[in-house]
PDB file of N, CA and C in Angstrom:
ATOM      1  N   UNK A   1     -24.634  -5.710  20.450  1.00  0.00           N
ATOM      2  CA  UNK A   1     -23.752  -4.751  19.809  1.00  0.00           C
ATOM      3  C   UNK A   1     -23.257  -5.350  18.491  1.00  0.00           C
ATOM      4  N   UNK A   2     -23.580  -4.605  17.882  1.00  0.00           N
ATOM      5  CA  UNK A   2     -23.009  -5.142  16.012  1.00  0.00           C
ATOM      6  C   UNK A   2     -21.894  -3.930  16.005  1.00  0.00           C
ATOM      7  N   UNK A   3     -20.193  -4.009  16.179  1.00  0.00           N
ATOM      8  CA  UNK A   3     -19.337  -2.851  15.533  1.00  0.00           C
ATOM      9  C   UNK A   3     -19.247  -3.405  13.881  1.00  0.00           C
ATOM     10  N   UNK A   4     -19.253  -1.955  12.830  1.00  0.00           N
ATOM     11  CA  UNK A   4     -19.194  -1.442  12.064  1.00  0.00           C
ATOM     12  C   UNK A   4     -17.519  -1.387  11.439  1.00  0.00           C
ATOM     13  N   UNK A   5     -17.030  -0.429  12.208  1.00  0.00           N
ATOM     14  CA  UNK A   5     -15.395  -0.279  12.328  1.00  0.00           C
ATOM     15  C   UNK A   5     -14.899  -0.561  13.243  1.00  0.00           C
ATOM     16  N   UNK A   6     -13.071  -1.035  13.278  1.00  0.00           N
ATOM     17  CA  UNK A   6     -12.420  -1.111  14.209  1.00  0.00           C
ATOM     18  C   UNK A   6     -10.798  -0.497  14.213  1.00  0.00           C
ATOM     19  N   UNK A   7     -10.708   0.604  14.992  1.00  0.00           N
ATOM     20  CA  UNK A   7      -9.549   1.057  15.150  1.00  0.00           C
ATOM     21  C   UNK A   7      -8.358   0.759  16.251  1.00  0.00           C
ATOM     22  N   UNK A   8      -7.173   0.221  15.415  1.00  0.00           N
ATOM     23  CA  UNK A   8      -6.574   0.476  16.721  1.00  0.00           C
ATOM     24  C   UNK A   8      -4.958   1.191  16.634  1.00  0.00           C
ATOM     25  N   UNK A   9      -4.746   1.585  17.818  1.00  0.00           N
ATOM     26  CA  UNK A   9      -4.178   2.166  18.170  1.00  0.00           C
ATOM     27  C   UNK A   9      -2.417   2.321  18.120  1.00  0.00           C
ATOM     28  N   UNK A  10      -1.929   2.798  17.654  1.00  0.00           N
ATOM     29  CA  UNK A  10      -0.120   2.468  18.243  1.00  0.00           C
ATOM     30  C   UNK A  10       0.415   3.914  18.541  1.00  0.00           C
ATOM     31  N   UNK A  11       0.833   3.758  19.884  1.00  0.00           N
ATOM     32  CA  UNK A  11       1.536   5.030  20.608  1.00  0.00           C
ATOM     33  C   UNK A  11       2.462   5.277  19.946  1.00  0.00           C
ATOM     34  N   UNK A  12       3.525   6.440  19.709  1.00  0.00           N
ATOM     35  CA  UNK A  12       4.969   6.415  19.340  1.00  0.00           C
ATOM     36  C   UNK A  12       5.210   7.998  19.934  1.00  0.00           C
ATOM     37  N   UNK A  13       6.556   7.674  20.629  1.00  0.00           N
ATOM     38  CA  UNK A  13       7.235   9.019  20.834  1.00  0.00           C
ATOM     39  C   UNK A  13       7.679   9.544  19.295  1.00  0.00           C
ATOM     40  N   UNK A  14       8.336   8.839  18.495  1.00  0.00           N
ATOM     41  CA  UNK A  14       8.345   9.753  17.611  1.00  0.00           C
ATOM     42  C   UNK A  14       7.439   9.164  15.919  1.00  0.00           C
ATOM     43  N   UNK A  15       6.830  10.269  15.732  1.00  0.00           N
ATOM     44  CA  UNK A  15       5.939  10.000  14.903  1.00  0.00           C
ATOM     45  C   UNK A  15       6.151   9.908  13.089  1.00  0.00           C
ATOM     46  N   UNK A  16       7.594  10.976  13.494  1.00  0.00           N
ATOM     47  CA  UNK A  16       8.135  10.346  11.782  1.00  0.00           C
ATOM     48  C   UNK A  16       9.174   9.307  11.571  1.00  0.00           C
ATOM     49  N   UNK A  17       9.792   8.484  12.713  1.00  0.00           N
ATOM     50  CA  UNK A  17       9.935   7.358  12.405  1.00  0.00           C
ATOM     51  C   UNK A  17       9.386   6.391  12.206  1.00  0.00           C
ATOM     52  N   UNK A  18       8.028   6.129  13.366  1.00  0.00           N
ATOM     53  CA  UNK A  18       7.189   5.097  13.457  1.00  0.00           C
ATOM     54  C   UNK A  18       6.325   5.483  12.054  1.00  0.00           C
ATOM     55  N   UNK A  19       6.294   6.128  11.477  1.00  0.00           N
ATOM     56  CA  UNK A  19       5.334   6.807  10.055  1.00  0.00           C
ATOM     57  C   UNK A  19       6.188   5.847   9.150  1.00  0.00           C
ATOM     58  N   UNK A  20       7.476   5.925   8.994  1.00  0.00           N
ATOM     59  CA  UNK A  20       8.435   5.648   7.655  1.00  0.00           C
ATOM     60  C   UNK A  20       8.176   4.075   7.970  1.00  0.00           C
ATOM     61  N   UNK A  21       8.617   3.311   9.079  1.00  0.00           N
ATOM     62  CA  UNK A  21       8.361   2.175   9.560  1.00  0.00           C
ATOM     63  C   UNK A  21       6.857   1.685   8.936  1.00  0.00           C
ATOM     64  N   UNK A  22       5.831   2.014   9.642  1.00  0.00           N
ATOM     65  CA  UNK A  22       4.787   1.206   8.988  1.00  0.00           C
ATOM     66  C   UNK A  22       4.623   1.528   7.879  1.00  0.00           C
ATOM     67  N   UNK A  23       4.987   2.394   7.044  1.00  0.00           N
ATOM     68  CA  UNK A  23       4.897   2.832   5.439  1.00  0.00           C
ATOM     69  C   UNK A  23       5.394   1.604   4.901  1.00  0.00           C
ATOM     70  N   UNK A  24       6.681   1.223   5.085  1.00  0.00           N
ATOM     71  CA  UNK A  24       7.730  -0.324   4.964  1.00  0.00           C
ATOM     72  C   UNK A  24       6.311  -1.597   5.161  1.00  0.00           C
ATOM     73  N   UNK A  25       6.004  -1.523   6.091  1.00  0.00           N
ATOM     74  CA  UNK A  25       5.167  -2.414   7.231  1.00  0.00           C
ATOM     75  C   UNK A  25       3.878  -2.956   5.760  1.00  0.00           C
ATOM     76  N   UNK A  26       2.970  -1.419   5.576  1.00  0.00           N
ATOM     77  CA  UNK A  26       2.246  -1.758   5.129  1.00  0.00           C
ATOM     78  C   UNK A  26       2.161  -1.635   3.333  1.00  0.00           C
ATOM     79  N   UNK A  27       3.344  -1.173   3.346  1.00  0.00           N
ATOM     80  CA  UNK A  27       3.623  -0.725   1.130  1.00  0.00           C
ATOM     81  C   UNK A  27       3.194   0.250   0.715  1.00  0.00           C
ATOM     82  N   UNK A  28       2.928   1.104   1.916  1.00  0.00           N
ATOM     83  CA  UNK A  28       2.203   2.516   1.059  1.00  0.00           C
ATOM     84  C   UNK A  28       2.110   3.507   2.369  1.00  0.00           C
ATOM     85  N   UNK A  29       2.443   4.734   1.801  1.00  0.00           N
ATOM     86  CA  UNK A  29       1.976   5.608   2.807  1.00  0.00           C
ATOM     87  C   UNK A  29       0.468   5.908   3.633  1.00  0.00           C
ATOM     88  N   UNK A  30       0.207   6.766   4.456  1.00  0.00           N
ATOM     89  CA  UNK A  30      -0.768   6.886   5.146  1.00  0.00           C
ATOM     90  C   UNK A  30      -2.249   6.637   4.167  1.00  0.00           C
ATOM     91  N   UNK A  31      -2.747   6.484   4.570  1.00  0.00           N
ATOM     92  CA  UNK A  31      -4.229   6.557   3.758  1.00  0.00           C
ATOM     93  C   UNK A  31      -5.085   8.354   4.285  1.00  0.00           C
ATOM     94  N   UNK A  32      -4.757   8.256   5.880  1.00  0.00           N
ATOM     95  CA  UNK A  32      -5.278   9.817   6.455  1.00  0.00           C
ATOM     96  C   UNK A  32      -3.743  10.376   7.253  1.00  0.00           C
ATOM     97  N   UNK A  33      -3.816  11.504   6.899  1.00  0.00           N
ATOM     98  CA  UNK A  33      -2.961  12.230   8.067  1.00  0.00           C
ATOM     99  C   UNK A  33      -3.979  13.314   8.791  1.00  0.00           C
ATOM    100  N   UNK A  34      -4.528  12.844   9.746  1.00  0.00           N
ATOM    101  CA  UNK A  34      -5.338  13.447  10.720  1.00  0.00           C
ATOM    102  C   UNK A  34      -4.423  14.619  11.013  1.00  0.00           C
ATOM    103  N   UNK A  35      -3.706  14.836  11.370  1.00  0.00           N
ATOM    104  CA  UNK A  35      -3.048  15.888  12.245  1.00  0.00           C
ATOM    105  C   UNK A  35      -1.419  15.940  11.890  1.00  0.00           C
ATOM    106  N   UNK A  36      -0.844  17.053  12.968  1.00  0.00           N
ATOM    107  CA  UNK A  36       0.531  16.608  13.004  1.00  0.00           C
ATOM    108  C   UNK A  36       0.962  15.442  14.055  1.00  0.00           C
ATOM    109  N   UNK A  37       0.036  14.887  14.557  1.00  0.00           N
ATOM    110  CA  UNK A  37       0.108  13.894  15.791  1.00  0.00           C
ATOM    111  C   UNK A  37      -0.917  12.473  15.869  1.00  0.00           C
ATOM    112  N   UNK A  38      -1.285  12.002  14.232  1.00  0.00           N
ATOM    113  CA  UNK A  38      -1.694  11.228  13.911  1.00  0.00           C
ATOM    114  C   UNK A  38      -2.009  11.075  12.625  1.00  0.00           C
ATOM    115  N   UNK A  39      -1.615   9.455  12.204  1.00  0.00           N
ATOM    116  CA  UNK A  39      -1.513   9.103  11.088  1.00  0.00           C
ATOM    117  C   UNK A  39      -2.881   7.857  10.659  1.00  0.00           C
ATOM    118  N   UNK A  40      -3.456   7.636   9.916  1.00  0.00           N
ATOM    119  CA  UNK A  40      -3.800   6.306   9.499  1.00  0.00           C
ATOM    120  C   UNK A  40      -3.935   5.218   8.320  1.00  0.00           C
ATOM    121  N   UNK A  41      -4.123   4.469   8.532  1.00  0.00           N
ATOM    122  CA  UNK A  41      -4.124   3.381   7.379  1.00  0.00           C
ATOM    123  C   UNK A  41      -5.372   2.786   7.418  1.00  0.00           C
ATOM    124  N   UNK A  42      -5.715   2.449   6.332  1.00  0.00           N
ATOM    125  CA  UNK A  42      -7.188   1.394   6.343  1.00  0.00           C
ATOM    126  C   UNK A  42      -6.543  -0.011   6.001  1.00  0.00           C
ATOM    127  N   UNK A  43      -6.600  -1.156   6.680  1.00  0.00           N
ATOM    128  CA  UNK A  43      -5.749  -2.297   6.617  1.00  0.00           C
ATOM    129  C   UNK A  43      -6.990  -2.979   5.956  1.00  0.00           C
ATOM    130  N   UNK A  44      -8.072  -3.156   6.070  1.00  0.00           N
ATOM    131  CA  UNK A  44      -9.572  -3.726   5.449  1.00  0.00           C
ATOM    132  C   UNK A  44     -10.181  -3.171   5.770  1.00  0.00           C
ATOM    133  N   UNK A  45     -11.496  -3.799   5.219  1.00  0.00           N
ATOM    134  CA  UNK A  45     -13.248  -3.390   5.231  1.00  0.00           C
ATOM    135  C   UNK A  45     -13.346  -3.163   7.317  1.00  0.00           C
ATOM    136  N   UNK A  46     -13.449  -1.585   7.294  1.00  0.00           N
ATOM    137  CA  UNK A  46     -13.689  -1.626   8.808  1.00  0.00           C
ATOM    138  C   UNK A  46     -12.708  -2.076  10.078  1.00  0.00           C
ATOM    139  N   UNK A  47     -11.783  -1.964   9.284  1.00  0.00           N
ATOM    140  CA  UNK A  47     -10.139  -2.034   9.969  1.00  0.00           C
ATOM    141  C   UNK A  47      -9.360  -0.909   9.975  1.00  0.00           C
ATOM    142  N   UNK A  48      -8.786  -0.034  10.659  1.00  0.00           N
ATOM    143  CA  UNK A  48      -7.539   0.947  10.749  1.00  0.00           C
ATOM    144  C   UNK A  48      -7.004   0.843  11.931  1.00  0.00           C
ATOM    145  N   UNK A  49      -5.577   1.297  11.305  1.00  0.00           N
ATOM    146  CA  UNK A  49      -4.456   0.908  12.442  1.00  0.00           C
ATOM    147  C   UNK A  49      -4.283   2.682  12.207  1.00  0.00           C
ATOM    148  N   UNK A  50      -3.514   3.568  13.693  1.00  0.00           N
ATOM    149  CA  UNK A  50      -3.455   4.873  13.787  1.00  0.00           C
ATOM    150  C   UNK A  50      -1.964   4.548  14.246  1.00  0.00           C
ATOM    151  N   UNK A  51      -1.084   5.779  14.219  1.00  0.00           N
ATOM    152  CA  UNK A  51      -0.179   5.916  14.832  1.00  0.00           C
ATOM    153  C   UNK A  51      -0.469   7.260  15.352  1.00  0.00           C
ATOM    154  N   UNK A  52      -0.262   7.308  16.369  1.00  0.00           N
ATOM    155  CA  UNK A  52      -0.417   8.636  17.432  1.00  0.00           C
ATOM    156  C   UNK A  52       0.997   8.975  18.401  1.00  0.00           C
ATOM    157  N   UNK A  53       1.073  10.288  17.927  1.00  0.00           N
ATOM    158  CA  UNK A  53       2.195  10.517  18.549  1.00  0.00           C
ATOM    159  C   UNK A  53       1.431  10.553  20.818  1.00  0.00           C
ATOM    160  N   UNK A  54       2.452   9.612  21.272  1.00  0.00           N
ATOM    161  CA  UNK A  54       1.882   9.602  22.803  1.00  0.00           C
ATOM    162  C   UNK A  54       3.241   8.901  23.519  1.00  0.00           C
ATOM    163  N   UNK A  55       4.049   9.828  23.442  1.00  0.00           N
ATOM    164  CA  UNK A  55       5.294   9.345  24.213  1.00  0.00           C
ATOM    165  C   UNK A  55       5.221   8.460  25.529  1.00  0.00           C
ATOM    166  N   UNK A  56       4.133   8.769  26.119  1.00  0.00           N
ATOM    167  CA  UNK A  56       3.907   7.949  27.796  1.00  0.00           C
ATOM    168  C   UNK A  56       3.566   6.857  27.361  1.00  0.00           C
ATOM    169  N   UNK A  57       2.982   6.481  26.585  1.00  0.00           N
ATOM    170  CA  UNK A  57       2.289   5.260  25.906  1.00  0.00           C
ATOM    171  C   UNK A  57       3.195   4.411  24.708  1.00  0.00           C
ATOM    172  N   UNK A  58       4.079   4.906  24.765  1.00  0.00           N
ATOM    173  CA  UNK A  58       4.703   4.212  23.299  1.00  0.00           C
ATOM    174  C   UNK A  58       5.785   3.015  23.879  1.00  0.00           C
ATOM    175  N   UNK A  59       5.254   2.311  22.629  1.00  0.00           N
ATOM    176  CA  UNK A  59       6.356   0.800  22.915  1.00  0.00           C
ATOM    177  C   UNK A  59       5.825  -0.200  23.356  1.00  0.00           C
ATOM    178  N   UNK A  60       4.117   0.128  23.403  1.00  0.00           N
ATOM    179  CA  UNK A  60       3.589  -1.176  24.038  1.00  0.00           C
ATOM    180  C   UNK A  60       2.077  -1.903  24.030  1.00  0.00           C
ATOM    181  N   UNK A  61       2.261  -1.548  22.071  1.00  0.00           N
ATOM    182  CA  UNK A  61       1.024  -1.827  21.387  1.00  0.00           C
ATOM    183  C   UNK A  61       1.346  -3.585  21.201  1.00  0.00           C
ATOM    184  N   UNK A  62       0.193  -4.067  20.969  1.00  0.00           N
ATOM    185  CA  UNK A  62      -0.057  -5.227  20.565  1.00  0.00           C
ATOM    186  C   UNK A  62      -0.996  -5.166  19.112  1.00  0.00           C
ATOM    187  N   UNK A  63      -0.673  -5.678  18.237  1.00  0.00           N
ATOM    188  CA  UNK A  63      -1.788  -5.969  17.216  1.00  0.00           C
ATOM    189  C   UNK A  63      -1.935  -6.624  16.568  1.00  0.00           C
ATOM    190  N   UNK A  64      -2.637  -7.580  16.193  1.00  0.00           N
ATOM    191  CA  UNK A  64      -2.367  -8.585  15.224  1.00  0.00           C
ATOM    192  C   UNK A  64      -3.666  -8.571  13.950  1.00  0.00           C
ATOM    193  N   UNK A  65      -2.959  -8.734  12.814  1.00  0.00           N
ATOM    194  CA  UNK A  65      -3.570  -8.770  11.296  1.00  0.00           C
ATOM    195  C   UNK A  65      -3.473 -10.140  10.814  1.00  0.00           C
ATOM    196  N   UNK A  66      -4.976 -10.847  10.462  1.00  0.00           N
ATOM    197  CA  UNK A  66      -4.849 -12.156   9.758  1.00  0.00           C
ATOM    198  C   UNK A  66      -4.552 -11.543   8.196  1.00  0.00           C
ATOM    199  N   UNK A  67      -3.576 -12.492   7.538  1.00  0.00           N
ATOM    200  CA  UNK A  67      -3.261 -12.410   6.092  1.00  0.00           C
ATOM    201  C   UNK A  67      -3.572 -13.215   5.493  1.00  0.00           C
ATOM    202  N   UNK A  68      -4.333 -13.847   4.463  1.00  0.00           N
ATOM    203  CA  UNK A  68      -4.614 -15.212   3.420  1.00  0.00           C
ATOM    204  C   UNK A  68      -3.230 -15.618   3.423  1.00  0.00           C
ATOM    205  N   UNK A  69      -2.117 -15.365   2.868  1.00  0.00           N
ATOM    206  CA  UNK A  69      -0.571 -16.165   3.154  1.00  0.00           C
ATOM    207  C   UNK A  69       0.027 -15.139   3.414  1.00  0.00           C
ATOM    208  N   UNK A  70       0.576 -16.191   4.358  1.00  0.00           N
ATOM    209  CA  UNK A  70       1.443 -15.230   5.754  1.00  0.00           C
ATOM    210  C   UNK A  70       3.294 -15.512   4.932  1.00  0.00           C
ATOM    211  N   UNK A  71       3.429 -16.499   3.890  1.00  0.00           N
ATOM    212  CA  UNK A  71       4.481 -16.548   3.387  1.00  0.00           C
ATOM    213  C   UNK A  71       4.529 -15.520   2.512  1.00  0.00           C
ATOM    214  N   UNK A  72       3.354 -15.127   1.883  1.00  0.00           N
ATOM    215  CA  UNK A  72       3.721 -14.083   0.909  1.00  0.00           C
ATOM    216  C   UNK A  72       3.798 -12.853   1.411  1.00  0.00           C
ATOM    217  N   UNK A  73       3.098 -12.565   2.759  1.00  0.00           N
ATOM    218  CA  UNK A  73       3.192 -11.415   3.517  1.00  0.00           C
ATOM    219  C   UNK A  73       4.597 -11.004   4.060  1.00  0.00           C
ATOM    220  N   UNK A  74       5.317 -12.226   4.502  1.00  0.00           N
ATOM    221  CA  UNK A  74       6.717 -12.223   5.025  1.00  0.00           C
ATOM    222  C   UNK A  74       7.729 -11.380   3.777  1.00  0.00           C
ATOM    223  N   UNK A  75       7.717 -12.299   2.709  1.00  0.00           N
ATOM    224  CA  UNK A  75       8.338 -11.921   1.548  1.00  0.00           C
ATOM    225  C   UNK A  75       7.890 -10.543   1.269  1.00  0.00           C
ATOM    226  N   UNK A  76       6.935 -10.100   1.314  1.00  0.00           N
ATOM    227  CA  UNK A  76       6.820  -8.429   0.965  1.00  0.00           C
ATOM    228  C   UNK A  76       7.462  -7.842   2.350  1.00  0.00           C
ATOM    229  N   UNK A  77       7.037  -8.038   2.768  1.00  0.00           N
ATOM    230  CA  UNK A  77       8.012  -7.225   4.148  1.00  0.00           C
ATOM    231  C   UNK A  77       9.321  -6.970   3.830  1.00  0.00           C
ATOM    232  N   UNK A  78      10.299  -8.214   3.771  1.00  0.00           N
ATOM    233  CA  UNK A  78      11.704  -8.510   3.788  1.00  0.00           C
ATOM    234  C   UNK A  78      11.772  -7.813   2.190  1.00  0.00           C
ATOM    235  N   UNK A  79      10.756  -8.212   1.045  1.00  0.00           N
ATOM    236  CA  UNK A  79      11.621  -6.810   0.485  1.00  0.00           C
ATOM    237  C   UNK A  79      11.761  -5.382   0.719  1.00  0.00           C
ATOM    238  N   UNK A  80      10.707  -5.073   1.862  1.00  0.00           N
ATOM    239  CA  UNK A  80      10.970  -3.897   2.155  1.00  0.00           C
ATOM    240  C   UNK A  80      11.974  -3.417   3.323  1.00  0.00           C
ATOM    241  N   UNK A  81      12.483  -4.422   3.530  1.00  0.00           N
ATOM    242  CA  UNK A  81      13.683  -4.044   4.174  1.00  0.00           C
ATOM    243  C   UNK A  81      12.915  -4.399   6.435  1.00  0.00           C
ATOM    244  N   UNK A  82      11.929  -4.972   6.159  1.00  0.00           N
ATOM    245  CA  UNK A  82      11.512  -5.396   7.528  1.00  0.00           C
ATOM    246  C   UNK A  82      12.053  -6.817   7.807  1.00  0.00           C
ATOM    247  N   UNK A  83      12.296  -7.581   8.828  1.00  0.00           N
ATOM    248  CA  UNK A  83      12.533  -8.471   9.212  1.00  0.00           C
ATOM    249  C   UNK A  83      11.317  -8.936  10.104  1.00  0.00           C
ATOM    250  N   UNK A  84      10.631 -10.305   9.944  1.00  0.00           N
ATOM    251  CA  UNK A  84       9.959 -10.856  11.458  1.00  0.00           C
ATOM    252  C   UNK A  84      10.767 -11.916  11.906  1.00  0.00           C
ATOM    253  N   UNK A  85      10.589 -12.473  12.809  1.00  0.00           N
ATOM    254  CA  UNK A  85      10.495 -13.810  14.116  1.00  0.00           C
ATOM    255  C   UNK A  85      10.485 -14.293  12.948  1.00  0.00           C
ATOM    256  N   UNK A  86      10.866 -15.364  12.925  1.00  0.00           N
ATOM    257  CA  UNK A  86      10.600 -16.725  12.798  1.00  0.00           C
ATOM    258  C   UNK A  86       9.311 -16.679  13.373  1.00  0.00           C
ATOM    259  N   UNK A  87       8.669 -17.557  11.690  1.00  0.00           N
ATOM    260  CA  UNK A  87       7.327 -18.260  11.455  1.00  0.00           C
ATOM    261  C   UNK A  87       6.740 -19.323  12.683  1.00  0.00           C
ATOM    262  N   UNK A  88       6.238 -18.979  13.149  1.00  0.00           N
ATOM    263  CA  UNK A  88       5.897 -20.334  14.444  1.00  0.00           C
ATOM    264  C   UNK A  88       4.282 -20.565  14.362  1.00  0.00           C
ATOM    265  N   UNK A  89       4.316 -22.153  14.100  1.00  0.00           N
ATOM    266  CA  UNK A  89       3.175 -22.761  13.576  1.00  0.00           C
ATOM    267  C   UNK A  89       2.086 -22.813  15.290  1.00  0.00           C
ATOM    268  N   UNK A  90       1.251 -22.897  15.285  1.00  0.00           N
ATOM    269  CA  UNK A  90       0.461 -22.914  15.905  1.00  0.00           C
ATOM    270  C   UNK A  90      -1.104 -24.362  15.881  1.00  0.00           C
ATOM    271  N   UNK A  91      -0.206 -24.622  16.605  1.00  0.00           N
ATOM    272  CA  UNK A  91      -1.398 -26.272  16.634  1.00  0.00           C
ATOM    273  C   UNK A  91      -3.106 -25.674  16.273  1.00  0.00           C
ATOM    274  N   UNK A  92      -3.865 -26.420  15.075  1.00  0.00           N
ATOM    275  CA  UNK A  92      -4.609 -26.489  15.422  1.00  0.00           C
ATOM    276  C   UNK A  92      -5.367 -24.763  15.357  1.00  0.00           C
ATOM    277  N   UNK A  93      -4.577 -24.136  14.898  1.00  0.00           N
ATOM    278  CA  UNK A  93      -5.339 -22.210  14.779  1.00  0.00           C
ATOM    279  C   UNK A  93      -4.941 -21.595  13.172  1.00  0.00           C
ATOM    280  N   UNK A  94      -3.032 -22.292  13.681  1.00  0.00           N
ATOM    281  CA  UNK A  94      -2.166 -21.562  11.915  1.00  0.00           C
ATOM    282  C   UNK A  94      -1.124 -21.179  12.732  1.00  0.00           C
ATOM    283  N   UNK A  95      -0.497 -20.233  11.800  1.00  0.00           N
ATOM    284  CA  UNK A  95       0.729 -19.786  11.934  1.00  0.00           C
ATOM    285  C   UNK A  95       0.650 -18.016  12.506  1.00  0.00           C
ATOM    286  N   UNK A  96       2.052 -17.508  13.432  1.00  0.00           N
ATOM    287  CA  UNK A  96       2.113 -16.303  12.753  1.00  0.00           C
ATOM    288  C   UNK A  96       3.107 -16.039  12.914  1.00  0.00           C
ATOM    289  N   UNK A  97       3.973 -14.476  12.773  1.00  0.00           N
ATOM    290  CA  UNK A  97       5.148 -13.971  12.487  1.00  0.00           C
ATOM    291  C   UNK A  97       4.815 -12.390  13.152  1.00  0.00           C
ATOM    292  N   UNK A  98       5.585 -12.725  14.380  1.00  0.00           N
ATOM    293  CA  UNK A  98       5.778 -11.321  14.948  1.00  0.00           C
ATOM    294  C   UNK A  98       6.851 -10.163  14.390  1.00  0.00           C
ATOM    295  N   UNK A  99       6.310  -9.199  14.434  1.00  0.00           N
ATOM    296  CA  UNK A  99       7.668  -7.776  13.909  1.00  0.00           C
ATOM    297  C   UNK A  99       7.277  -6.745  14.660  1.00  0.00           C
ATOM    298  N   UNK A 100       8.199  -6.306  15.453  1.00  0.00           N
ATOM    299  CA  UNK A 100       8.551  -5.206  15.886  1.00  0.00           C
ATOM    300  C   UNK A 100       9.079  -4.458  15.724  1.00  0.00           C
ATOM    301  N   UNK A 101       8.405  -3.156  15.822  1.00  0.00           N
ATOM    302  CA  UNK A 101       8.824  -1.706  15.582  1.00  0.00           C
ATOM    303  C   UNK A 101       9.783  -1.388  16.370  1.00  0.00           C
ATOM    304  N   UNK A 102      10.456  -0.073  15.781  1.00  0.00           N
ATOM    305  CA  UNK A 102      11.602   0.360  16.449  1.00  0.00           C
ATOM    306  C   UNK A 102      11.536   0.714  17.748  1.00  0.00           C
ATOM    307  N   UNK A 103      10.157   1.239  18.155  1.00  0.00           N
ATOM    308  CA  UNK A 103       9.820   1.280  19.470  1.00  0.00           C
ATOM    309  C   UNK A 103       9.614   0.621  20.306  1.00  0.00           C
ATOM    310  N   UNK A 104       8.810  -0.866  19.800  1.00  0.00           N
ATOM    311  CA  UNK A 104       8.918  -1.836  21.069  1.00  0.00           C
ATOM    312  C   UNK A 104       7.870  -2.781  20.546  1.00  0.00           C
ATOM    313  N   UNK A 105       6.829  -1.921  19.947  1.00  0.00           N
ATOM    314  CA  UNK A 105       5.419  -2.426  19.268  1.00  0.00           C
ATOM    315  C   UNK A 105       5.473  -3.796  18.637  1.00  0.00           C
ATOM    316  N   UNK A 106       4.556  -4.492  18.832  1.00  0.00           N
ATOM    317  CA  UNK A 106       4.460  -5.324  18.380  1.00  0.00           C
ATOM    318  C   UNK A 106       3.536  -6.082  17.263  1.00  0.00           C
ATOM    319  N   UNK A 107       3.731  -6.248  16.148  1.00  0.00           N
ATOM    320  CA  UNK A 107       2.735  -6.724  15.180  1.00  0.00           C
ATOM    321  C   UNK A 107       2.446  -7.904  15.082  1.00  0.00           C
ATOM    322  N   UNK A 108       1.626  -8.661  14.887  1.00  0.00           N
ATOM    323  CA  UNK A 108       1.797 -10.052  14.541  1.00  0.00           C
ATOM    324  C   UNK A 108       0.989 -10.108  13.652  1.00  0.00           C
ATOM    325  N   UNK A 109       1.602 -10.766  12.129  1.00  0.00           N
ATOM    326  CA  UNK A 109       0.967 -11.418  11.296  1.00  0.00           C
ATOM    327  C   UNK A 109       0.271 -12.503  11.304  1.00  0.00           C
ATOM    328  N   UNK A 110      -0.938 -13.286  11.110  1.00  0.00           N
ATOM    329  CA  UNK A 110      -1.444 -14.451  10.832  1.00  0.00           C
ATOM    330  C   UNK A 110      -1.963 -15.165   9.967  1.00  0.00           C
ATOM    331  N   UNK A 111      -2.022 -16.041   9.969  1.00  0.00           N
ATOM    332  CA  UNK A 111      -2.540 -17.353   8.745  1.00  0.00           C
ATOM    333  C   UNK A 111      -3.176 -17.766   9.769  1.00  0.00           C
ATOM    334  N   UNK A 112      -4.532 -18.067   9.294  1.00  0.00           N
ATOM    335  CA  UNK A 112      -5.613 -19.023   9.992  1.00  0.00           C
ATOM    336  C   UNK A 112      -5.703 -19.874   9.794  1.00  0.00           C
ATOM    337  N   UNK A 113      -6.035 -21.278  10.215  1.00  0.00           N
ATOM    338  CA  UNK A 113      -6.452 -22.522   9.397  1.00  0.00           C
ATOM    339  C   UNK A 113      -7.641 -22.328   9.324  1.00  0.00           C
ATOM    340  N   UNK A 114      -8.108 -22.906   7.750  1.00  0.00           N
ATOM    341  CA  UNK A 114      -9.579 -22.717   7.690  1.00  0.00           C
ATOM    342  C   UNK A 114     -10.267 -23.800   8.856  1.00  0.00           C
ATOM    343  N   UNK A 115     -11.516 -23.355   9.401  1.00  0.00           N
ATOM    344  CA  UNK A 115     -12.231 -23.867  10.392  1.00  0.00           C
ATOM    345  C   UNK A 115     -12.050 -23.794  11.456  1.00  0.00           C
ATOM    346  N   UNK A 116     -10.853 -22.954  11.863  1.00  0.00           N
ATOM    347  CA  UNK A 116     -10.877 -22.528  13.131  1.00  0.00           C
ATOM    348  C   UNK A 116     -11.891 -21.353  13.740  1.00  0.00           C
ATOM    349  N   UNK A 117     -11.873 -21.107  15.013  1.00  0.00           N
ATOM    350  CA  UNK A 117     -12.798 -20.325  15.491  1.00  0.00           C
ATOM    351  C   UNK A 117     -12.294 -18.744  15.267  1.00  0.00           C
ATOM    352  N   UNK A 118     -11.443 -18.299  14.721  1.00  0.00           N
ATOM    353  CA  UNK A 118     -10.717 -17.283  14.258  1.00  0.00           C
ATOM    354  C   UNK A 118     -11.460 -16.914  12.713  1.00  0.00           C
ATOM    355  N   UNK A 119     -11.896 -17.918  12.253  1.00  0.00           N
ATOM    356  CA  UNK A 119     -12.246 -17.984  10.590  1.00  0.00           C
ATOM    357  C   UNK A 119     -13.592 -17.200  10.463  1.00  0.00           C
ATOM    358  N   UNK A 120     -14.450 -17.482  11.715  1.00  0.00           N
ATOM    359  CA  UNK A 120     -15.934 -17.098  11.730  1.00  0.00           C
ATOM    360  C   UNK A 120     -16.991 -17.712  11.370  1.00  0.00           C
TER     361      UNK A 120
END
C-alpha cells in the first residue's frame, strides 16, 4: 500500500467554535467548507485535518503535526491568543507541545531530531 493523502479527523459538538479555534490554531481560515457539518484545512502535501460536527464523538481526537521549529510554531500560536503545555523534550526523538481545544482535543506539535525514525 503506497497512501497518497491523509485525513484526519476531529469530532466537535459545536462546529463554530471548534472552526474559530483552529482558525487561531492554524492562521487562516478553512481551506474547504464541505458542508454545514464540516470544515477543512490542508496542513501539507497530502495532509488535512477536518472538523466534523459529531457530538457523540467529540473531545477525543488525538493528532499530532511535525513542525521544522516547534519554537517558532509556539510563538505564532501565543500570538494568536492559543496557549500550549509546556515544551517537553523528548530523549533521543525531539520535542513537543500539546494544545487543547476547548473541547477536549488534543494537538500535539513536534520537532523531530534529525535522524530519528520519525524523519524517514
Amino acid at each position: 500500500m503506497t497512501p497518497e493523502v491523509l485525513f484526519a479527523g476531529v469530532a466537535t459538538a459545536d462546529l463554530d467554535m471548534a472552526s474559530t479555534w483552529y482558525e487561531a490554531l492554524w492562521g487562516r481560515p478553512p481551506d474547504i467548507v464541505v458542508n454545514d457539518d464540516e470544515v477543512m484545512w490542508r496542513i501539507c502535501d497530502g495532509g488535512w485535518l477536518y472538523l466534523v460536527r459529531d457530538p457523540g464523538r467529540a473531545g477525543h481526537a488525538l493528532v499530532t503535526v511535525a513542525v521544522p521549529d516547534l519554537d517558532h510554531a509556539v510563538a505564532e500560536m501565543a500570538d494568536r491568543g492559543l496557549a500550549t503545555s509546556p515544551i517537553e523534550t523528548i530523549e533521543g526523538a525531539g520535542r513537543k507541545a500539546p494544545v487543547v481545544d476547548p473541547e477536549g482535543n488534543t494537538v500535539n506539535l513536534i520537532e523531530v531530531v534529525s535522524g530519528s525514525a520519525a524523519t524517514g
